[in-house]
Protein backbone atom coordinates (compact mmCIF):
# COMPACT_ATOMS: atom_id res chain seq x y z
CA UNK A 1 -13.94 32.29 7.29
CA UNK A 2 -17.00 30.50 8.67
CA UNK A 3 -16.38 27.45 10.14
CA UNK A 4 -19.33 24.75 9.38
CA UNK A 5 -19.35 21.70 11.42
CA UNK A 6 -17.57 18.26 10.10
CA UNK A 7 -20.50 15.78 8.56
CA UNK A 8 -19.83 12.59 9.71
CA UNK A 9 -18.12 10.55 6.61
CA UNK A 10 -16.24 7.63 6.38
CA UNK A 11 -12.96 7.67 4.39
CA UNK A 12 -14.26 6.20 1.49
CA UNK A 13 -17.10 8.11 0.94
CA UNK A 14 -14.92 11.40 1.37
CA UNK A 15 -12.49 9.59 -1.05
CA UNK A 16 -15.41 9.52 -3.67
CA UNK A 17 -17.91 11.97 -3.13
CA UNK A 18 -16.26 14.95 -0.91
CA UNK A 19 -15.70 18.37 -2.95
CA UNK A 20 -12.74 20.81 -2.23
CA UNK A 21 -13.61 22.12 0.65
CA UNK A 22 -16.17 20.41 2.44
CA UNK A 23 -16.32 20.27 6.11
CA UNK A 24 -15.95 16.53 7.67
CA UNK A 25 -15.32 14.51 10.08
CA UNK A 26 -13.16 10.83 9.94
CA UNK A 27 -12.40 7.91 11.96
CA UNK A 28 -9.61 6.27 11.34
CA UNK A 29 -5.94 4.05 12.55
CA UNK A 30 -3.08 6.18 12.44
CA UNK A 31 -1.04 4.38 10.13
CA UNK A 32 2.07 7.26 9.30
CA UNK A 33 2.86 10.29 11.05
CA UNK A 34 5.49 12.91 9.93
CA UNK A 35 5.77 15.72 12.36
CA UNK A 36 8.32 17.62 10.10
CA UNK A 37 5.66 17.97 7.26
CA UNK A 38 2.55 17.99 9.66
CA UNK A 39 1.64 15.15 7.87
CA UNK A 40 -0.60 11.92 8.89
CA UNK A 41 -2.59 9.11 7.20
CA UNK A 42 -5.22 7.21 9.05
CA UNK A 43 -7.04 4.12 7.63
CA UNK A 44 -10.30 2.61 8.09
CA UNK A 45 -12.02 -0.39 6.62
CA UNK A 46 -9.38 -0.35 3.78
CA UNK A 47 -9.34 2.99 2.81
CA UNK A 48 -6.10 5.48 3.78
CA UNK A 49 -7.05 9.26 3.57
CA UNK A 50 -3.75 11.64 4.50
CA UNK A 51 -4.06 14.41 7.12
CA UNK A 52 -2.87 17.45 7.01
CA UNK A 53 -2.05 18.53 11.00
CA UNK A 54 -0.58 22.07 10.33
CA UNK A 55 -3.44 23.64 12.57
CA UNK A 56 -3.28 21.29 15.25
CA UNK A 57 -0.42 22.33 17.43
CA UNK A 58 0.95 19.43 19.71
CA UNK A 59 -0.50 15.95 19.50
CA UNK A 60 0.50 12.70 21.24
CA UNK A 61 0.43 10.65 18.21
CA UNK A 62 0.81 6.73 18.74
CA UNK A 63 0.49 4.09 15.91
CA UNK A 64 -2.40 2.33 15.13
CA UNK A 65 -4.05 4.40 17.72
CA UNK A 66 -7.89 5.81 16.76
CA UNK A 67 -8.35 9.08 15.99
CA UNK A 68 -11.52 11.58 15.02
CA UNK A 69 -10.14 14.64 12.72
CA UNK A 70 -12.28 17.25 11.78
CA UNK A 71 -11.30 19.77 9.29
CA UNK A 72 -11.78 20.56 5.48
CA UNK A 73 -11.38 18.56 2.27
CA UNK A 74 -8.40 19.42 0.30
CA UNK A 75 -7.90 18.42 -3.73
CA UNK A 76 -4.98 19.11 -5.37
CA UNK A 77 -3.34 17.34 -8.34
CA UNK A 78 -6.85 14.87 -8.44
CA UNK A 79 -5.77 14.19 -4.69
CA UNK A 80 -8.25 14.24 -1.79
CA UNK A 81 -6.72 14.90 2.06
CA UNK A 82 -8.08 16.57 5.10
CA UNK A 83 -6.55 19.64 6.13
CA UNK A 84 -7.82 18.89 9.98
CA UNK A 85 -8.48 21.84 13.00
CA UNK A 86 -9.69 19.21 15.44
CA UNK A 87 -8.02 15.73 16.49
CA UNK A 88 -9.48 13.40 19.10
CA UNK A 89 -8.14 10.32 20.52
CA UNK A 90 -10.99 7.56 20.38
CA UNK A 91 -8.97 4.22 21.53
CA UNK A 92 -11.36 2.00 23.51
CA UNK A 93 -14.02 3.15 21.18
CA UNK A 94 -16.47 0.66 19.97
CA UNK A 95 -16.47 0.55 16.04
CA UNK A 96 -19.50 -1.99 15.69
CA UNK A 97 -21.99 0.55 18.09
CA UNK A 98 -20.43 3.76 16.10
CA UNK A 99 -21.35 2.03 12.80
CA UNK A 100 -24.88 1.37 14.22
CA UNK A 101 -24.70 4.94 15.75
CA UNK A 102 -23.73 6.51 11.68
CA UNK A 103 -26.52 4.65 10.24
CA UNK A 104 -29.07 5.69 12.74
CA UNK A 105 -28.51 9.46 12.97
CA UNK A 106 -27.92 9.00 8.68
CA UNK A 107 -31.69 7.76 8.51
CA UNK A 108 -32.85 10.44 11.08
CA UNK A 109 -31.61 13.33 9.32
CA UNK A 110 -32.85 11.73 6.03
CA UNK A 111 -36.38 11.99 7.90
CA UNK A 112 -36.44 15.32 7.91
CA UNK A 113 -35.71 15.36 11.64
């Protein structure tokens, strides 16, 4: 399996225009964690996208903490999730520079680069 690297996406935009299996990478509030189903849902700017943590291995998870996944989209039963193989911690992280930072690097690559 080749392993492509997470675009940057917010939740909402994987929520309507990701495709099974397409590599991203999310920003979100931990908002539910259930380490008996490897299970997680972050949320960001009103939209909640579950996490699927099976391939993560130990994690020090902590409410309403910030976290970066990157991983794969999963749909199943007209449901999209992330199935993630990298977790960051980003508390302290400024949201109003990492917006500015998206749209930036969005309208670069749109250049042609």
């Amino acid at each position: 399996m080749e392993l492509r690297p997470g675009a940057i996406r917010y939740i909402a935009e994987v929520l309507e225009n990701s495709s099974h299996s397409d590599s991203v990478r999310v920003l979100g509030r931990l908002r539910k964690v259930d380490v008996a189903s490897q299970q997680a849902v972050i949320e960001h700017e009103g939209a909640t996208i579950p996490i699927n943590t099976a391939l993560l291995g130990e994690v020090e998870w902590r409410m309403g903490g910030l976290f970066s996944f990157i991983g794969e989209v999963d749909c199943q039963a007209g449901a999209k999730s992330v199935v993630a193989r990298v977790c960051r911690c980003m508390d302290g992280l400024d949201l109003t520079l990492y917006r500015q930072a998206v749209e930036i690097r969005r309208k670069w690559e749109a250049s042609g680069k």
